[in-house]
N, C-alpha and C. Protein backbone atom coordinates (compact mmCIF):
# COMPACT_ATOMS: atom_id res chain seq x y z
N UNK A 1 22.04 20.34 -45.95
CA UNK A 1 21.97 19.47 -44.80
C UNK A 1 22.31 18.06 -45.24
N UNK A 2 23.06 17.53 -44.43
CA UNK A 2 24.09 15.78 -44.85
C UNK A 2 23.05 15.30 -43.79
N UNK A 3 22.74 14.08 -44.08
CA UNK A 3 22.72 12.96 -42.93
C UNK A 3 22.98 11.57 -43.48
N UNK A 4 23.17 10.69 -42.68
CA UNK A 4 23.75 9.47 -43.18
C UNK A 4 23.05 8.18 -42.69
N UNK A 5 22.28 7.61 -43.21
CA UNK A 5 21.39 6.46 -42.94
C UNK A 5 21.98 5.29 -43.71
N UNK A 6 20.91 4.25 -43.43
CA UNK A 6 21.35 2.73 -43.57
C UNK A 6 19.93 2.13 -44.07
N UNK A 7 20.35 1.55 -45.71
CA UNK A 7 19.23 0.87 -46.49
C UNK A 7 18.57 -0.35 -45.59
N UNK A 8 17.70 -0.16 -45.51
CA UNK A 8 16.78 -1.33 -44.77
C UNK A 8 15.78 -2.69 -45.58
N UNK A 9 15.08 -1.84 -47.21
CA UNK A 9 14.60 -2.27 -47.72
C UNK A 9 14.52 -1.40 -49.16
N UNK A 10 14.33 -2.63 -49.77
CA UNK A 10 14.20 -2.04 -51.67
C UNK A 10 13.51 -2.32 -52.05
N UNK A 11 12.84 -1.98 -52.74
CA UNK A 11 11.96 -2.19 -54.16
C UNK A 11 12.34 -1.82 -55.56
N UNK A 12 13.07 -2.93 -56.21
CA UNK A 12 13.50 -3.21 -57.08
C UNK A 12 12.74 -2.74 -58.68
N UNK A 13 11.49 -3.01 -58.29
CA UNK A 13 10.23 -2.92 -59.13
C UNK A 13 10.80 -1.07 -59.37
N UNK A 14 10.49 -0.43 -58.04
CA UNK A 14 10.59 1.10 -58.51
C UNK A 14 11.76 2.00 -58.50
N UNK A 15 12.82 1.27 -58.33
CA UNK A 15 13.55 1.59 -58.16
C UNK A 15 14.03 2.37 -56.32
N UNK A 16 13.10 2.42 -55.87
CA UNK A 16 12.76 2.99 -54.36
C UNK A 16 13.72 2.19 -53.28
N UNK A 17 14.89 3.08 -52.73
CA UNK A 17 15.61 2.40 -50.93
C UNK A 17 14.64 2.99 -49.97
N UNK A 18 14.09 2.65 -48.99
CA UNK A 18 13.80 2.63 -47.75
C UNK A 18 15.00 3.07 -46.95
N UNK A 19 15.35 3.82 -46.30
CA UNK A 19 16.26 4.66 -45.47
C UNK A 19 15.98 4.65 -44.09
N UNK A 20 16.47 4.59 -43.01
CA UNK A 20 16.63 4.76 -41.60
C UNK A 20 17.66 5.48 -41.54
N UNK A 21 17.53 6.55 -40.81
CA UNK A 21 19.10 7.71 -40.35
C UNK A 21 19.08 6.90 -39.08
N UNK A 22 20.42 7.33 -38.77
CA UNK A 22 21.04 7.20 -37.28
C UNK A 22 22.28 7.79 -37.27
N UNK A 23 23.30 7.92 -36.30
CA UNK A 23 24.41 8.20 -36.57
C UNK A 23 25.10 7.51 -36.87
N UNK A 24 26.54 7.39 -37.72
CA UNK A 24 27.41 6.10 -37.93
C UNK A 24 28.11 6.26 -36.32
N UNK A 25 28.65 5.06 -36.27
CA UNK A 25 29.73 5.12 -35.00
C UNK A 25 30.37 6.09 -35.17
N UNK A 26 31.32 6.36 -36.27
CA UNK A 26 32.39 6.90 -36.69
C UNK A 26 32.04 8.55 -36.24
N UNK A 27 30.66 8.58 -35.76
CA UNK A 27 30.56 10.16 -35.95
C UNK A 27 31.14 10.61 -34.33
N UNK A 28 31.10 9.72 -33.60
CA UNK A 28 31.65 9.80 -32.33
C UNK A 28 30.03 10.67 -31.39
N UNK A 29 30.41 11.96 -30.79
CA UNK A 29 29.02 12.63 -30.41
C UNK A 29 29.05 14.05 -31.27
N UNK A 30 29.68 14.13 -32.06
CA UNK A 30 30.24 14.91 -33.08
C UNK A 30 28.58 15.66 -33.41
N UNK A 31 28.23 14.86 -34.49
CA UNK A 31 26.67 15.05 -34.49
C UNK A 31 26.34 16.21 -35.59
N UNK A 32 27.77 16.69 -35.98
CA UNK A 32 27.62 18.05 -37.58
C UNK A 32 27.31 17.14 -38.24
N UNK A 33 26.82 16.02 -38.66
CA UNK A 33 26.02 15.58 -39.80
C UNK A 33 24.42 15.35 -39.80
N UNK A 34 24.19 16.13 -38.58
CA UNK A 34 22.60 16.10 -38.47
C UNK A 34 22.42 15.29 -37.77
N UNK A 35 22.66 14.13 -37.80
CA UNK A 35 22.22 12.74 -37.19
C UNK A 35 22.52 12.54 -35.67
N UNK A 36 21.11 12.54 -34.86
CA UNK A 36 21.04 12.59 -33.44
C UNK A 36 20.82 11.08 -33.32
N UNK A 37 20.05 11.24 -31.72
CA UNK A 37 19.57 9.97 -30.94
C UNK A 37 18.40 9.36 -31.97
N UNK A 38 17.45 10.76 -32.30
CA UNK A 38 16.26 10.28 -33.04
C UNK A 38 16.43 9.46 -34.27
N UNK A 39 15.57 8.62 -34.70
CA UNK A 39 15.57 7.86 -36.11
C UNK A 39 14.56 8.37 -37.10
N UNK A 40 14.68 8.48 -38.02
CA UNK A 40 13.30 8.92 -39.19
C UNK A 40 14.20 7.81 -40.48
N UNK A 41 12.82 7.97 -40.88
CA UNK A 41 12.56 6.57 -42.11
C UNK A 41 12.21 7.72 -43.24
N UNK A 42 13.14 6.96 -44.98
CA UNK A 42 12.44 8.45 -45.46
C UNK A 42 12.59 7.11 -47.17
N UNK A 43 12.15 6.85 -48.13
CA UNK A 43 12.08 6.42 -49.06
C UNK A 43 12.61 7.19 -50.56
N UNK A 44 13.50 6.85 -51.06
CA UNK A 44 14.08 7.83 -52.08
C UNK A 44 14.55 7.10 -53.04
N UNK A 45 14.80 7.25 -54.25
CA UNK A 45 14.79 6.63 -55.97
C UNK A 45 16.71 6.26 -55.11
N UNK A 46 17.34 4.87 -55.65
CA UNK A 46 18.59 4.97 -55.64
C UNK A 46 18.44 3.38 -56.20
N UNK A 47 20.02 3.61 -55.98
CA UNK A 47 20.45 2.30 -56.97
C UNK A 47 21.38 1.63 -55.68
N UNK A 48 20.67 1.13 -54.55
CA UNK A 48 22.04 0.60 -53.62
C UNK A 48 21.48 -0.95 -53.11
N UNK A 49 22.24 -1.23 -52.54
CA UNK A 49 21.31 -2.77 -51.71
C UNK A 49 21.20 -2.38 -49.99
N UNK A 50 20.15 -3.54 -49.76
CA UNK A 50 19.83 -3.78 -47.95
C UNK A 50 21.15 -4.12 -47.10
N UNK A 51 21.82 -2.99 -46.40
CA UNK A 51 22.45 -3.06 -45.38
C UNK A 51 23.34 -1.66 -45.59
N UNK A 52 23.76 -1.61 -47.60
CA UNK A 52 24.15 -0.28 -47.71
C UNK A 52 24.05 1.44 -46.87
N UNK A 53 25.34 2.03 -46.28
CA UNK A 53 24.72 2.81 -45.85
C UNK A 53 25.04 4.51 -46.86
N UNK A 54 24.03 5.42 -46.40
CA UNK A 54 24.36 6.69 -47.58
C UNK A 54 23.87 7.73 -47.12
N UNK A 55 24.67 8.62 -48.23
CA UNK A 55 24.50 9.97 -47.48
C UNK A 55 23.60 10.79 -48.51
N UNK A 56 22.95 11.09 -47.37
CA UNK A 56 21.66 11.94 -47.64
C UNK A 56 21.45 13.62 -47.42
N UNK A 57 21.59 13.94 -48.74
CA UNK A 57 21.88 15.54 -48.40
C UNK A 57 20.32 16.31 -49.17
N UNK A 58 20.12 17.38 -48.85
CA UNK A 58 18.94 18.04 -48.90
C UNK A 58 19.49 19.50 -49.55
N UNK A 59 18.91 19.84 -50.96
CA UNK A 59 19.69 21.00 -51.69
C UNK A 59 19.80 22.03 -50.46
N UNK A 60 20.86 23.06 -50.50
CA UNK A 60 21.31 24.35 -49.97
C UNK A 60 20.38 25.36 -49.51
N UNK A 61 20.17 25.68 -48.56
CA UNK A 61 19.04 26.49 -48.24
C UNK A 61 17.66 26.06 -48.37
N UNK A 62 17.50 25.09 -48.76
CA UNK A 62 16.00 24.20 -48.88
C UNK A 62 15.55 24.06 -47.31
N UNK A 63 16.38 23.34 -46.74
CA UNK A 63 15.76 22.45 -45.59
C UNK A 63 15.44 23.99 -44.13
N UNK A 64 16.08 25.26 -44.30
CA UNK A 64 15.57 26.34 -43.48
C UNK A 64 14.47 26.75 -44.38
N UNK A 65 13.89 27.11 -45.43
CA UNK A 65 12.95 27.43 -46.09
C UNK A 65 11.78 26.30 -45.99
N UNK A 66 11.97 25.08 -45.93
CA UNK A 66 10.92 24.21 -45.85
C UNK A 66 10.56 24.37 -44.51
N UNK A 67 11.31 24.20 -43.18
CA UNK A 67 11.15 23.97 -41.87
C UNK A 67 10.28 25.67 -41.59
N UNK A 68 10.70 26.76 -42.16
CA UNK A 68 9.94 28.05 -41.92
C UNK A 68 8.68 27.68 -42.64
N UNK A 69 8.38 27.05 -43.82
CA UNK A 69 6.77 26.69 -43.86
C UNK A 69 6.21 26.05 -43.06
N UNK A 70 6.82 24.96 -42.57
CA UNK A 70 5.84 23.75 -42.01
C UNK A 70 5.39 24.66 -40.29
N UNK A 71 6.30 25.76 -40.15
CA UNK A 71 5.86 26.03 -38.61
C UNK A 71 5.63 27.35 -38.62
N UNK A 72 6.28 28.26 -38.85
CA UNK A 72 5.60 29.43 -38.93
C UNK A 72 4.70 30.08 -39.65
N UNK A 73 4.24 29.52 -41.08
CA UNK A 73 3.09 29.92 -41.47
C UNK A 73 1.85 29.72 -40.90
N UNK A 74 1.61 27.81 -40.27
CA UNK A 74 0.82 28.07 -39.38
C UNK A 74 0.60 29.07 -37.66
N UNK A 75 1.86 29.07 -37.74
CA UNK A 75 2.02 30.30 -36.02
C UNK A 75 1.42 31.44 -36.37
N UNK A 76 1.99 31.90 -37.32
CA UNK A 76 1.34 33.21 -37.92
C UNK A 76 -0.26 33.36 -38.36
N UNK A 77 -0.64 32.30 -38.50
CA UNK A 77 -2.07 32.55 -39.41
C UNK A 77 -3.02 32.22 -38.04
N UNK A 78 -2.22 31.26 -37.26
CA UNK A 78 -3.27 31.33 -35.95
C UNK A 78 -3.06 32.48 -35.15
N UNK A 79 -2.07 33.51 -35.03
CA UNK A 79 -2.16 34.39 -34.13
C UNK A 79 -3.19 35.79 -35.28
N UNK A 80 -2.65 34.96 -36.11
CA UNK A 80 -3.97 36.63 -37.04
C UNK A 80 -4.71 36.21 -36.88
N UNK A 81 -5.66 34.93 -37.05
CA UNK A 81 -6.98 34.72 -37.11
C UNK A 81 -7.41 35.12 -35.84
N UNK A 82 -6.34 34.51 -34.47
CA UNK A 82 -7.05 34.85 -33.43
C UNK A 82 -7.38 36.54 -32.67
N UNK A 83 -6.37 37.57 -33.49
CA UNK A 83 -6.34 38.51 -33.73
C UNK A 83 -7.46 39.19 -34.21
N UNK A 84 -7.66 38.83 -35.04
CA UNK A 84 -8.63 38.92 -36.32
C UNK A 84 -10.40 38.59 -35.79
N UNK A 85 -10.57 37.52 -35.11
CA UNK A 85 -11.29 36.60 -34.54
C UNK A 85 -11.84 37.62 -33.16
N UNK A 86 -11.02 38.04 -32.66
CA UNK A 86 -11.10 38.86 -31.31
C UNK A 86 -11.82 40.27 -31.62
N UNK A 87 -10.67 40.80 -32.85
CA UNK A 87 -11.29 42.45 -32.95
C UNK A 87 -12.62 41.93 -33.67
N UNK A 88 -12.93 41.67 -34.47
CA UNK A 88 -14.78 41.41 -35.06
C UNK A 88 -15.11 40.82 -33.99
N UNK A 89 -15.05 39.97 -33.20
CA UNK A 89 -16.27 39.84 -31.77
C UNK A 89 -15.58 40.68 -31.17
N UNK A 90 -15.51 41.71 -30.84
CA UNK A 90 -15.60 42.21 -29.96
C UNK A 90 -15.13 42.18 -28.87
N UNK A 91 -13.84 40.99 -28.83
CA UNK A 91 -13.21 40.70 -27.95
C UNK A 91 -13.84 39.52 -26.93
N UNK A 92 -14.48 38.74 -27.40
CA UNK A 92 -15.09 37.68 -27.27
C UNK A 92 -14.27 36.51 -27.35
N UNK A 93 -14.33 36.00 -26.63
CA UNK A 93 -13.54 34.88 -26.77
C UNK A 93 -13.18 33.78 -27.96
N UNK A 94 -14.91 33.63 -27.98
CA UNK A 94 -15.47 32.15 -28.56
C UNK A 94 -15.06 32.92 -30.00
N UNK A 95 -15.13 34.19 -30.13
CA UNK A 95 -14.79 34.70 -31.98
C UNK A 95 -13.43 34.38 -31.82
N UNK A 96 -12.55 34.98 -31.23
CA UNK A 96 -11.06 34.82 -31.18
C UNK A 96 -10.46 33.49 -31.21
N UNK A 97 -10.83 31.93 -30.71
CA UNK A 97 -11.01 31.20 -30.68
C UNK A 97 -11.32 30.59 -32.44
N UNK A 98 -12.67 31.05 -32.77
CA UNK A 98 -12.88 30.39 -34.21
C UNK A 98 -12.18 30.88 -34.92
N UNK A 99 -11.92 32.43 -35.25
CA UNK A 99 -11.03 33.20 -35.87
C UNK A 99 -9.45 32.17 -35.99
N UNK A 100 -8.93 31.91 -34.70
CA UNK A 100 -7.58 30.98 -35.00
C UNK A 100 -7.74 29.58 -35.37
N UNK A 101 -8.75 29.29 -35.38
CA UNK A 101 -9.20 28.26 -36.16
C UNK A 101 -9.44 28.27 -37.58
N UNK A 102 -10.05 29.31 -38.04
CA UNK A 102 -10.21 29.55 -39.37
C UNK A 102 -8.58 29.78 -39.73
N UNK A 103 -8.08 30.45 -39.14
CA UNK A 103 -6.30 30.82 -39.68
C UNK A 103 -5.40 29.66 -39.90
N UNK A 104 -5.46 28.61 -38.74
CA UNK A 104 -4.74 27.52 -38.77
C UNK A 104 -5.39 26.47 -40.33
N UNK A 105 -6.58 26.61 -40.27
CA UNK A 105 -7.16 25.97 -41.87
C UNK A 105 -6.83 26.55 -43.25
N UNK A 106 -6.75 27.88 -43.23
CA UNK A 106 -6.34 28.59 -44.29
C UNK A 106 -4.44 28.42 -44.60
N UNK A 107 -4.16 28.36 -43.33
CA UNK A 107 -2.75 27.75 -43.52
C UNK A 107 -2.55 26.49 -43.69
N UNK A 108 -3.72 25.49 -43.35
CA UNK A 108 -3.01 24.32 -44.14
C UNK A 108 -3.68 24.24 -45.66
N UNK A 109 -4.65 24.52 -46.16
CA UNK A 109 -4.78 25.20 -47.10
C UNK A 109 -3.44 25.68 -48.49
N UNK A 110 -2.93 26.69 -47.87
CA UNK A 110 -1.94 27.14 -48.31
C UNK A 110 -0.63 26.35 -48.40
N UNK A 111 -0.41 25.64 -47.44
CA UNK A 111 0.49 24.56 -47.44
C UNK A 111 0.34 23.65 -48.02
N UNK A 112 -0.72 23.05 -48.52
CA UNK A 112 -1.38 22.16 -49.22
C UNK A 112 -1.13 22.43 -51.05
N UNK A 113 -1.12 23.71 -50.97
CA UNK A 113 -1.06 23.92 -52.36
C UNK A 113 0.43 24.41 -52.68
N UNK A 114 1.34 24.81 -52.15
CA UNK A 114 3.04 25.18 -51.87
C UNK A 114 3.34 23.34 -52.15
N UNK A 115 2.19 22.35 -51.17
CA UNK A 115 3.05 21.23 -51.59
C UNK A 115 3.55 20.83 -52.91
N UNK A 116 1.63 20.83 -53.45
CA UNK A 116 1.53 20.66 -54.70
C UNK A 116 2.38 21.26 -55.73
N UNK A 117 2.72 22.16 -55.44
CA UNK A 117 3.62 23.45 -56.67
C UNK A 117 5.09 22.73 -56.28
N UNK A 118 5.88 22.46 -55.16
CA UNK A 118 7.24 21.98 -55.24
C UNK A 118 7.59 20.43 -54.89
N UNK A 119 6.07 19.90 -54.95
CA UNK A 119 6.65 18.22 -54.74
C UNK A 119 7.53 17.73 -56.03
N UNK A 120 8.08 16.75 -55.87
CA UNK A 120 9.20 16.29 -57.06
C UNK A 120 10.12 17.32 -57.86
N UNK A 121 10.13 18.26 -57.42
CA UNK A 121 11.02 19.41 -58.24
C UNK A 121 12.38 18.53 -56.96
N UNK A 122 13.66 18.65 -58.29
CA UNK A 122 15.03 18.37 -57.43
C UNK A 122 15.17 19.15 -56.62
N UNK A 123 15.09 20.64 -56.65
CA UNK A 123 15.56 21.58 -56.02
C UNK A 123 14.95 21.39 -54.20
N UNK A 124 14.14 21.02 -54.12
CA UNK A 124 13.28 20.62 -53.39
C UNK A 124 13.38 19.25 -52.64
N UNK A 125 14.02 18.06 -53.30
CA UNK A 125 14.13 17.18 -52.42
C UNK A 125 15.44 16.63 -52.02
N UNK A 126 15.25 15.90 -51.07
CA UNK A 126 16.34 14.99 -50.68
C UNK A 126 17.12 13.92 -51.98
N UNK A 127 18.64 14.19 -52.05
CA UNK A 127 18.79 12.60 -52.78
C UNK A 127 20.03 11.85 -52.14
N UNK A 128 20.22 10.75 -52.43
CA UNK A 128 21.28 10.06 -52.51
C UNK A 128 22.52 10.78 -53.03
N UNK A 129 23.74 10.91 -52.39
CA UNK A 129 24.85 11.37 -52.77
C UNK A 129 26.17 10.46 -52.96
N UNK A 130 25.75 9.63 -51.87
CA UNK A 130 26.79 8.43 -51.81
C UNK A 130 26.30 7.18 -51.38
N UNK A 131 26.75 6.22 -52.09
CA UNK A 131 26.59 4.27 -51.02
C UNK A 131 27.66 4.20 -50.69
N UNK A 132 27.44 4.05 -49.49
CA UNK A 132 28.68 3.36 -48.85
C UNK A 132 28.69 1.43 -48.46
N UNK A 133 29.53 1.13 -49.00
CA UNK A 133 29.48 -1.10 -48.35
C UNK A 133 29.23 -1.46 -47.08
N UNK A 134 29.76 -0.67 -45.99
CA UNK A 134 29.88 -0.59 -44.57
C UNK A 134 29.79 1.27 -44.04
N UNK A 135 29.49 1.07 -42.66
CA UNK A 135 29.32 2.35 -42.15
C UNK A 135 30.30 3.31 -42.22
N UNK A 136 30.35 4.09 -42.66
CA UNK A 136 31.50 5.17 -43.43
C UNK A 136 32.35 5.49 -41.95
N UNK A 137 33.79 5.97 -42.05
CA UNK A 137 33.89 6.19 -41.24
C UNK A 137 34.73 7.79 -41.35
N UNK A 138 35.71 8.18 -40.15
CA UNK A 138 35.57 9.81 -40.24
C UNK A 138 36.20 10.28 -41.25
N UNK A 139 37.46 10.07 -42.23
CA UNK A 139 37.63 10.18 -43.30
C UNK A 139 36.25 10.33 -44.23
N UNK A 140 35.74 9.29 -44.52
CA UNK A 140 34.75 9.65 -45.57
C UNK A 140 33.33 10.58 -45.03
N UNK A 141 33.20 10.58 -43.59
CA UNK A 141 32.00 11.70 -42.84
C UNK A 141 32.47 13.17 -43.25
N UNK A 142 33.94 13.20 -43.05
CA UNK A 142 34.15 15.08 -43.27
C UNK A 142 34.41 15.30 -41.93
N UNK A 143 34.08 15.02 -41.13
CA UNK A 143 34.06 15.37 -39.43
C UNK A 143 35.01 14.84 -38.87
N UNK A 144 35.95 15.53 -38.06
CA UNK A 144 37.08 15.10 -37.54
C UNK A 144 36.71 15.68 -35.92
N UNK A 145 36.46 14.83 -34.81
CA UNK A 145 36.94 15.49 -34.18
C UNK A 145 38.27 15.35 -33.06
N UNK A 146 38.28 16.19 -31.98
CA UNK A 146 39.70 16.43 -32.08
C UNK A 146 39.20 16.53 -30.30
């Protein structure tokens, strides 16, 4: 996954850019570089200055494997618990109820510790691929459209 943001702020000390995505102009409504209406802010090790803009890519198959943790492990663990929760009461509400409560905790739980095991591994995060001086345009995006 590419997206292409614009340095906002540095810290020199850690080496750390501050990032804002948006789309470049250049992308037209094109939008194959990820980059919608929405904005997200994301902080990452680089070597660029404030106004620089860059492209931000996320290793190969990472970003569908991360997005299936963050949402369906909890979907899943609340429909078992509440599953789960229901058949031991007896079909009781208030069990079925705590039951998906207990599931949704055990899944963040579990997520909690998946963090711990792949935080800072490369394979795993976002980096810098390119600085660009000014907002790249469709030559250097890849995206042509037509």
């Amino acid at each position: 996954m590419t997206k292409f943001g614009q340095v906002y702020a540095i810290d020199p000390v850690k080496g750390l850019a501050s990032i804002r995505f948006s789309r470049p102009e250049a992308c037209g409504k094109c939008g194959a570089c990820g980059a919608g209406v929405h904005q997200g802010d994301i902080t990452l090790k680089a070597q660029c200055q404030v106004g620089n803009w860059v492209r931000v890519e996320m290793p190969e198959g990472r970003f569908l494997t991360a997005t299936a943790l963050a949402y369906v492990v909890p979907l899943l663990a609340l429909f078992a618990g509440l599953g789960l929760g229901s058949l031991l009461g007896q079909g009781h509400d208030l069990a079925a109820m705590v039951g998906g409560l207990i599931g949704i905790l055990v899944s963040i739980g579990f997520l909690k510790l998946v963090e711990k095991r792949i935080k800072g591994k490369s394979e795993w995060s976002p980096r810098i691929v390119e600085v660009y001086q000014a907002a790249p345009d469709e030559a250097q995006i890849g995206c042509h459209i037509d």
